[in-house]
Protein backbone atom coordinates (compact mmCIF):
# COMPACT_ATOMS: atom_id res chain seq x y z
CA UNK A 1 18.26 -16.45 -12.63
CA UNK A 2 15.79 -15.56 -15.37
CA UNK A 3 13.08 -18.67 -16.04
CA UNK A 4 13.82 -18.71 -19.60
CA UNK A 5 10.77 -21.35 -20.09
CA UNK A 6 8.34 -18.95 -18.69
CA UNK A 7 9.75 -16.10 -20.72
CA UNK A 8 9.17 -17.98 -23.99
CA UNK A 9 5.53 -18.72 -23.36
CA UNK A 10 4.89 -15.71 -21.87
CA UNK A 11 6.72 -14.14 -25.45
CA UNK A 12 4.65 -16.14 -27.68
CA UNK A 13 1.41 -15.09 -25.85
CA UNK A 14 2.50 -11.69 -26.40
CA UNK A 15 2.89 -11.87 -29.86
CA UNK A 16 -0.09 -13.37 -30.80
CA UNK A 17 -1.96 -10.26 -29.04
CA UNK A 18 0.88 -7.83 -31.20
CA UNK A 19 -0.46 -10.09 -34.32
CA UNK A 20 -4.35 -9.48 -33.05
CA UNK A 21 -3.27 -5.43 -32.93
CA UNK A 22 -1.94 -5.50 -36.17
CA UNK A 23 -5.16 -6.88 -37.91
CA UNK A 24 -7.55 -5.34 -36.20
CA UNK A 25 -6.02 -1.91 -36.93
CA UNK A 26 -5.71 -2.91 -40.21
CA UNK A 27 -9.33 -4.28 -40.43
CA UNK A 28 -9.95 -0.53 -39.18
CA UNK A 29 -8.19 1.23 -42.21
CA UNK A 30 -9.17 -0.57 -44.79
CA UNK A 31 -13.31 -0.73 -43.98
CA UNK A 32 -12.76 2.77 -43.92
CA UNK A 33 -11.08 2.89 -47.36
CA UNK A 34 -13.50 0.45 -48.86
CA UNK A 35 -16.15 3.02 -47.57
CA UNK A 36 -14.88 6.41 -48.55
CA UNK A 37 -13.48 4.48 -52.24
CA UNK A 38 -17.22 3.16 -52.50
CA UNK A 39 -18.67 6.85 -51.68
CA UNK A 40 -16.50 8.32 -54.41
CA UNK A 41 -16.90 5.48 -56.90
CA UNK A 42 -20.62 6.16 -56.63
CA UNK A 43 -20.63 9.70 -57.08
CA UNK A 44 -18.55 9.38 -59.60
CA UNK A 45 -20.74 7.03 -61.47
CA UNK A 46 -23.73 8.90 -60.89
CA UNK A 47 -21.65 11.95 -62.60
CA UNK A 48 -20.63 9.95 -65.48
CA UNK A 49 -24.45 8.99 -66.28
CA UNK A 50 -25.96 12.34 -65.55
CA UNK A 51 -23.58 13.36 -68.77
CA UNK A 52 -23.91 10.28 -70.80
CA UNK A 53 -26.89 10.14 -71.56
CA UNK A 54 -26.84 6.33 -73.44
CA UNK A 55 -24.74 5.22 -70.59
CA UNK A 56 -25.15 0.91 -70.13
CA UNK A 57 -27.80 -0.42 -68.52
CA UNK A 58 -24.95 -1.80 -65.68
CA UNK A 59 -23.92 1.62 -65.00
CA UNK A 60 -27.32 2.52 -63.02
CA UNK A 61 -27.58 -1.34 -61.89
CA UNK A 62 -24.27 -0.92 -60.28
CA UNK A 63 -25.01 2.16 -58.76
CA UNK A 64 -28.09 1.42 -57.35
CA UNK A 65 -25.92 -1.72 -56.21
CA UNK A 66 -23.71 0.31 -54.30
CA UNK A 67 -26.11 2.69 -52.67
CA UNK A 68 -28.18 -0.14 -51.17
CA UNK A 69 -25.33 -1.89 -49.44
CA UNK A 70 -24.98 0.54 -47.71
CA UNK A 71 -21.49 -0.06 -46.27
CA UNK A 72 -22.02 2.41 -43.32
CA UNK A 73 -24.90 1.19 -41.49
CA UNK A 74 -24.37 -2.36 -42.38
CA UNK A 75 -20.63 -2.72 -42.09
CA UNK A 76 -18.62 0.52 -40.44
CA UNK A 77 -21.21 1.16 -38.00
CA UNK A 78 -22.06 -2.72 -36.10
CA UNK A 79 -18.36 -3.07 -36.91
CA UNK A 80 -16.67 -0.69 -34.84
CA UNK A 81 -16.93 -0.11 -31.57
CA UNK A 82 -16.08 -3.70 -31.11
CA UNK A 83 -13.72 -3.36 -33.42
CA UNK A 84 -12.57 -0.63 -31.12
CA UNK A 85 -12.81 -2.02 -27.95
CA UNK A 86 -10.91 -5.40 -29.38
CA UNK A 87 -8.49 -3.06 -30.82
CA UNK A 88 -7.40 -1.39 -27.21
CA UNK A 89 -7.76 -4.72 -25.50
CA UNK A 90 -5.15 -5.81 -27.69
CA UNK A 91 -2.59 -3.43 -27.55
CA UNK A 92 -2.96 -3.10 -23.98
CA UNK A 93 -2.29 -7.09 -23.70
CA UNK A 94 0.53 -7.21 -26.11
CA UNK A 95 2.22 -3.91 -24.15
CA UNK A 96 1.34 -5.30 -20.18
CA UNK A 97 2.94 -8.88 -21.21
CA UNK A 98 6.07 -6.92 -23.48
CA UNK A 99 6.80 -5.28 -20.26
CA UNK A 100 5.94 -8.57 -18.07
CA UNK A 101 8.65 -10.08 -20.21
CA UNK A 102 11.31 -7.52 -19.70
CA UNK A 103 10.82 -7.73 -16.28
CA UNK A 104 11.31 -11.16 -15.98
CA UNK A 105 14.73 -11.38 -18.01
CA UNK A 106 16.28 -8.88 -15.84
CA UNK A 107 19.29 -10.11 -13.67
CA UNK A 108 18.94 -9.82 -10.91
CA UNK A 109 14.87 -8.78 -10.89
CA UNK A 110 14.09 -5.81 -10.06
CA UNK A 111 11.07 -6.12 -7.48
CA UNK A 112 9.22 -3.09 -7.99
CA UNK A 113 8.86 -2.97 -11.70
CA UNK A 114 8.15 -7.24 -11.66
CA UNK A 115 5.60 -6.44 -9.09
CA UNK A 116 4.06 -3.25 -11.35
CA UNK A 117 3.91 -5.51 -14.40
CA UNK A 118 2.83 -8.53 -12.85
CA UNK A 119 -0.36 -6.57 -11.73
CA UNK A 120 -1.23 -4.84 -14.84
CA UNK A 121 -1.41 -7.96 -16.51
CA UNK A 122 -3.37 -9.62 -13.47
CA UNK A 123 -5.89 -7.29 -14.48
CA UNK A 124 -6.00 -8.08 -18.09
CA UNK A 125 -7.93 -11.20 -17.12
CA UNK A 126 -7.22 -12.91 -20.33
CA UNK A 127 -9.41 -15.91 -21.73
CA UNK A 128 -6.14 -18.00 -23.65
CA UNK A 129 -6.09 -21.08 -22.58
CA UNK A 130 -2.74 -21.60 -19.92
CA UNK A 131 -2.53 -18.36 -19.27
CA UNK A 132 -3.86 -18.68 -15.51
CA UNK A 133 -0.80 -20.99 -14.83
CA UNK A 134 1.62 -18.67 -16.50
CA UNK A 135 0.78 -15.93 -14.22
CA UNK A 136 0.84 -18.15 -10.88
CA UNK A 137 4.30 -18.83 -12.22
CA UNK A 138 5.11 -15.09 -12.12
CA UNK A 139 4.14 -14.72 -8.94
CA UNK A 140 6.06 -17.49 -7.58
CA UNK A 141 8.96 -15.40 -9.22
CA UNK A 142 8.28 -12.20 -7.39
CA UNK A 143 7.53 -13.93 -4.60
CA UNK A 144 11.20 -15.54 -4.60
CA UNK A 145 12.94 -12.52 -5.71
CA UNK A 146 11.03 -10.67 -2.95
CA UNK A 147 12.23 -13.38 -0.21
CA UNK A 148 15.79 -13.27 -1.23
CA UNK A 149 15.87 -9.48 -1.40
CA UNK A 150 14.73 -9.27 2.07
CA UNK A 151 17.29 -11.83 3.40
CA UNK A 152 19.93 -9.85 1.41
CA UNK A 153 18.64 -6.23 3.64
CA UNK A 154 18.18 -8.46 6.39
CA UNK A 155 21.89 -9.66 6.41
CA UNK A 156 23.15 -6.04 5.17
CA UNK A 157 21.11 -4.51 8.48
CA UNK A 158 21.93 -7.39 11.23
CA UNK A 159 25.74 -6.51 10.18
CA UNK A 160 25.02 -3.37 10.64
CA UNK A 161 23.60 -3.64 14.16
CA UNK A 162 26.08 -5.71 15.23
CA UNK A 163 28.52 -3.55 14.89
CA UNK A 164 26.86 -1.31 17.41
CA UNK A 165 26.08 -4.19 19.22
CA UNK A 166 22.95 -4.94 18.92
CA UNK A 167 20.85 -8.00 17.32
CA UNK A 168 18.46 -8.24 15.21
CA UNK A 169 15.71 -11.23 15.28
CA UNK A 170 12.91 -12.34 12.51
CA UNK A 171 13.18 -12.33 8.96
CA UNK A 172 10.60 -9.35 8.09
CA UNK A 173 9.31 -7.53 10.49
CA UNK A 174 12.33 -7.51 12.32
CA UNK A 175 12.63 -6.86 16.06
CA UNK A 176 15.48 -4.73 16.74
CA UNK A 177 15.17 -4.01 20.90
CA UNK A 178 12.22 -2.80 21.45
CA UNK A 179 11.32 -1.57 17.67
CA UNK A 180 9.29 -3.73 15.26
CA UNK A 181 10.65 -2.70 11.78
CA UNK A 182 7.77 -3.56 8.74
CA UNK A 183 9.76 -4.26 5.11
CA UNK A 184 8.15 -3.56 1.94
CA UNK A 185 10.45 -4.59 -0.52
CA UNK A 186 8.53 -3.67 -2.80
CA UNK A 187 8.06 -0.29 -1.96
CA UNK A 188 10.80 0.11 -0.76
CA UNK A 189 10.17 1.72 1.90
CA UNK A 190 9.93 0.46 5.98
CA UNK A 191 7.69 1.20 8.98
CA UNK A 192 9.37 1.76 12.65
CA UNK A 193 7.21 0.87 15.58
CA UNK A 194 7.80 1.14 19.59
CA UNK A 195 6.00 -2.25 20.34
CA UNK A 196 2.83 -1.98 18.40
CA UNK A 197 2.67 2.09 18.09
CA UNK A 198 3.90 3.88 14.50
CA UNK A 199 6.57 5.85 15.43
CA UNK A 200 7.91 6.69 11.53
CA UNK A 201 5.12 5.94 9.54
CA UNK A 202 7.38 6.05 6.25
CA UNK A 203 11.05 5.35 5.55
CA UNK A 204 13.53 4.61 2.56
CA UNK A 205 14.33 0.63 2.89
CA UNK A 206 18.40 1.16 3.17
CA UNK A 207 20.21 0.62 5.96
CA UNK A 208 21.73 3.98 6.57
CA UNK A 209 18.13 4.93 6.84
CA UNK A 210 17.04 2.93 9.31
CA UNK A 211 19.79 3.49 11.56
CA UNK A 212 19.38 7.05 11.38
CA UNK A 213 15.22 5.98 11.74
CA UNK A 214 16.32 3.89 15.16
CA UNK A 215 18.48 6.71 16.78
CA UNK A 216 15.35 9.24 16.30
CA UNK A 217 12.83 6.75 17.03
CA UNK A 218 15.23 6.37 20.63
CA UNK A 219 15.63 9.93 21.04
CA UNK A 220 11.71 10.79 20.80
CA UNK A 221 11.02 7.43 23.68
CA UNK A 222 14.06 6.19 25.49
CA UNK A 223 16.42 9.02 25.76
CA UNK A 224 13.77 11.83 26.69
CA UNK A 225 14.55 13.36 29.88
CA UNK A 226 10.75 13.07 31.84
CA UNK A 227 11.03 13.49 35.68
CA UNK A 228 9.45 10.66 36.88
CA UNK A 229 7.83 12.35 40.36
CA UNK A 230 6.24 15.17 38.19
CA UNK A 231 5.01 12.54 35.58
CA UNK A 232 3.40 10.28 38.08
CA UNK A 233 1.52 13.92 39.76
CA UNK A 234 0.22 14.56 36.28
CA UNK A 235 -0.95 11.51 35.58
CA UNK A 236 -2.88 11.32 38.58
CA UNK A 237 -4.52 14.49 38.09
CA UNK A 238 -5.00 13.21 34.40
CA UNK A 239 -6.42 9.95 36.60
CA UNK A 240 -8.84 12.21 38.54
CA UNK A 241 -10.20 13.93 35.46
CA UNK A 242 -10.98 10.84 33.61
CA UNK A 243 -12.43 9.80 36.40
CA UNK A 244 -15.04 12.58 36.81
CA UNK A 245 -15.90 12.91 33.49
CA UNK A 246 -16.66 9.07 33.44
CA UNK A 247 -18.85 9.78 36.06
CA UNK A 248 -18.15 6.17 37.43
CA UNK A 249 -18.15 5.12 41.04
CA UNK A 250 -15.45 2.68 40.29
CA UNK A 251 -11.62 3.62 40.87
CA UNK A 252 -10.77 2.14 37.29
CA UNK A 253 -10.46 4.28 34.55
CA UNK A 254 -9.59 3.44 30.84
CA UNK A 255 -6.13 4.15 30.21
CA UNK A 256 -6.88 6.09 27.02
CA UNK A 257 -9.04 8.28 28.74
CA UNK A 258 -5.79 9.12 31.31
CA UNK A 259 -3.58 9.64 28.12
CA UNK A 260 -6.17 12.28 26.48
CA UNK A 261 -6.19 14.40 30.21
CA UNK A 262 -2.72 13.92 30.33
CA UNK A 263 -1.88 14.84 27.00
CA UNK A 264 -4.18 18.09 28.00
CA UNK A 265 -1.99 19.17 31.27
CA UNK A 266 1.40 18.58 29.68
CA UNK A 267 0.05 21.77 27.13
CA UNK A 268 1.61 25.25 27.65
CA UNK A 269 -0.45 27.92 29.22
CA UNK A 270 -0.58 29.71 25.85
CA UNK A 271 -2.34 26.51 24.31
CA UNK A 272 -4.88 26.52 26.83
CA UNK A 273 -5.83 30.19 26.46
CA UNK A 274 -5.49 30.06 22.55
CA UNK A 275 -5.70 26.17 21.48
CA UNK A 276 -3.66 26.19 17.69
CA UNK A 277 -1.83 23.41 16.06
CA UNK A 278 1.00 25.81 16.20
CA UNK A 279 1.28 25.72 20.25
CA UNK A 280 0.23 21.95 20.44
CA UNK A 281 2.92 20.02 22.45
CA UNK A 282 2.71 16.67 21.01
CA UNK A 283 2.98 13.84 23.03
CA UNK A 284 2.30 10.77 21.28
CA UNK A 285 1.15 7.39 22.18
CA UNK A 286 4.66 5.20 21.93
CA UNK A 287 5.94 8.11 24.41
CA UNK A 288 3.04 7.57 26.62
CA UNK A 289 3.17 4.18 26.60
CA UNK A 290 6.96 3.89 27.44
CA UNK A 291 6.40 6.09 30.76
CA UNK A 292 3.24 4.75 31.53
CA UNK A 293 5.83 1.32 31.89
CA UNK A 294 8.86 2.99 33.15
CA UNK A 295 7.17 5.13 36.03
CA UNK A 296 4.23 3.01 37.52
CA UNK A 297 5.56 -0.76 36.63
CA UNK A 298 9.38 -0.29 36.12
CA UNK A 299 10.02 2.32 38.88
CA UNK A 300 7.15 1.80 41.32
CA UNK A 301 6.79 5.31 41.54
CA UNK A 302 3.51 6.66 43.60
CA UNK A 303 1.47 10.11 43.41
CA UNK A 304 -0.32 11.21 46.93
CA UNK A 305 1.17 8.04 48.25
CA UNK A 306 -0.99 6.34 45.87
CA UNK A 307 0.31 3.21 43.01
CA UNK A 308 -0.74 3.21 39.82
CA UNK A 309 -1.77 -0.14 39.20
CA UNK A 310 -2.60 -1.40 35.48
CA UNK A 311 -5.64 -4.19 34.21
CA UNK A 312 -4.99 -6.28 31.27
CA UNK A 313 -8.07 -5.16 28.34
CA UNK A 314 -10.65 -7.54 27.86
CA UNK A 315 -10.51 -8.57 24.11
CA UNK A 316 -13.41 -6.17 23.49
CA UNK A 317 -10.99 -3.18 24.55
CA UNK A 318 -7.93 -4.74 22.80
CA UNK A 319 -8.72 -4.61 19.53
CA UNK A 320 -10.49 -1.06 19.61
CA UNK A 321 -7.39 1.52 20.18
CA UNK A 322 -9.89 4.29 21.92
CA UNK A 323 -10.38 1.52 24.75
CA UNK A 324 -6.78 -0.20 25.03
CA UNK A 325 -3.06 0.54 25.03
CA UNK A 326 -0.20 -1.64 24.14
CA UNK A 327 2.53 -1.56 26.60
CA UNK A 328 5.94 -3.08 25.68
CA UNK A 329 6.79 -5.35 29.31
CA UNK A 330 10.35 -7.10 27.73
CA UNK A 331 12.73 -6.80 26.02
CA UNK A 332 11.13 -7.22 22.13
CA UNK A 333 8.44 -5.33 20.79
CA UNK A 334 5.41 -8.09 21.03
CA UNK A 335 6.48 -9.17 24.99
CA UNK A 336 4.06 -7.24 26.61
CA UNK A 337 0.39 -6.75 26.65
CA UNK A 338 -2.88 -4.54 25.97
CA UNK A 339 -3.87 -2.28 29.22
CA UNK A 340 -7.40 -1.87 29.52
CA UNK A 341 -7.66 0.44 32.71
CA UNK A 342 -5.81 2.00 35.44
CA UNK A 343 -6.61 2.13 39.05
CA UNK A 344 -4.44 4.14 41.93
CA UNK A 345 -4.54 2.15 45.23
CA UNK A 346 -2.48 1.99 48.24
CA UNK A 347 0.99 0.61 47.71
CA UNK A 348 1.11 -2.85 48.03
């Protein structure tokens, strides 16, 4: 419901800045029309006396009056570029808060254009006195209309889900399985991850689009049909690469380094002789990720008799994505952990 008290202050504020527009520009047409009426009134006296030759004393005085004021250079030009500048400060004050206003009487509010308003006058920076608490009060608005707007997609989407029988847990992000979906209400608009890799960077916030977003998002991990036994061979060759190149005696390799080999051998042959984005074969990190789980952790399954066996990253690896991988373990999207290196061993 609209905050009718904040409305009214907010109003008068405006209209003192629509009262500030209104003189200034009129400050700005009539110094103008005092000097273009003082430019023809002196011509036109100096006319006059050129042809009246016994003219009064008081019509030189006068003129000589009016060509030393000099309303140009000591009025009209000091005058107005502050005049200017005041004059476009005020407008765009009076306009932000007129808009501020409407925004705030709608019913229900309508996030987006609250949020758009609220920020344009946020960077007003006005000087009146009360108007820093006017504006925290407009953000604790948005900030309410924002929380019950996300409990009201929340609700619509955990219906939703439960109809196919699945749950949904948090109150934005939400964890739906294995998926951590990111709200902007504002926006509108939602980002799907598989644990803590994108998998749709961008996506309308409505719930037909996010179901549609979660049966993709499945498709493209869970449902792909990988054979485990050849996955495990390539990834140890992708192992043995990374390996050389590293040029390390030890056995442990940085996962990320496996995924770039890997993501090399799973290329067609006409990619290799010709590399184009055209014949790339994506393969992206959520994918890798889920396998890298399912085949050497899930599934146990060995290459040349060989596990794969995974180290947790240091904290120096985890927060630098070249050195660490985050591997979903549960059955939510944050139970699971940051894999620093891989090692293949003897089975245990």
């Amino acid at each position: 419901m609209p905050d009718n008290a904040l409305i009214d202050s907010l109003e008068t504020l405006r209209a003192a800045y629509a009262e500030r527009q209104k003189l200034a520009g009129a400050l700005t047409t009539q110094i103008k029309a005092a000097h273009s009426a003082a430019a023809k009134a002196a011509k036109t006296l100096n006319d006059l006396a050129g042809v009246y030759p016994d003219s009064p004393q008081s019509y030189q005085s006068s003129l000589q009056f009016i060509v030393d004021a000099d309303l140009k250079r000591g009025v009209i030009d000091p005058l107005t570029p502050d005049l200017k500048a005041d004059t476009k400060r005020f407008t765009n004050a009076a306009g932000a808060l007129k808009a501020l206003v409407a925004a705030l009487r709608s019913d229900p509010y309508d996030v987006a254009a609250l949020n758009k308003a609220l920020d344009a006058v946020q960077k007003l920076n006005l000087p009146d006195a009360g108007f820093a608490p006017l504006l925290n009060e407009a953000q604790r608005e948005l900030e309410r209309a924002q929380s019950r707007l996300s409990e009201l997609f929340g609700q619509d989407l955990r219906e939703a889900l439960a109809a196919r029988g699945m749950t949904v847990s948090g109150r934005g992000p939400f964890e739906i399985g294995r998926f951590d979906l990111a709200a902007d209400t504002i926006k509108r608009s939602a980002r799907l991850n598989y644990g803590k890799h994108p998998v749709i960077q961008k996506l309308s916030l409505s719930v037909p689009a996010i179901l549609k977003a979660l049966d993709r998002a499945s498709a493209l991990i869970m449902e792909r049909k990988e054979d485990g036994e050849g996955w495990m061979a390539q990834f140890y060759e992708a192992w043995e690469r990374a390996r050389k190149m590293s040029g390390a005696s030890d056995r442990r390799v940085n996962v990320v380094d496996c995924y770039f080999q890997l993501t090399l051998l799973r290329q067609k042959k006409g990619f290799r002789a010709a590399p184009s984005k055209g014949e790339f074969v994506d393969y992206t990190r959520a994918q890798f990720a889920y396998d890298l789980y399912e085949f050497t952790q899930n599934q146990k399954r060995t290459a040349k008799g060989l596990r794969a066996y995974v180290h947790a990253a240091i904290y120096a690896q985890s927060s630098n994505p070249e050195k660490s991988l985050w591997i979903v373990e549960g059955a939510g999207p944050h139970d699971g952990r940051y894999i620093g290196d891989v090692v293949f061993d003897e089975d245990e």
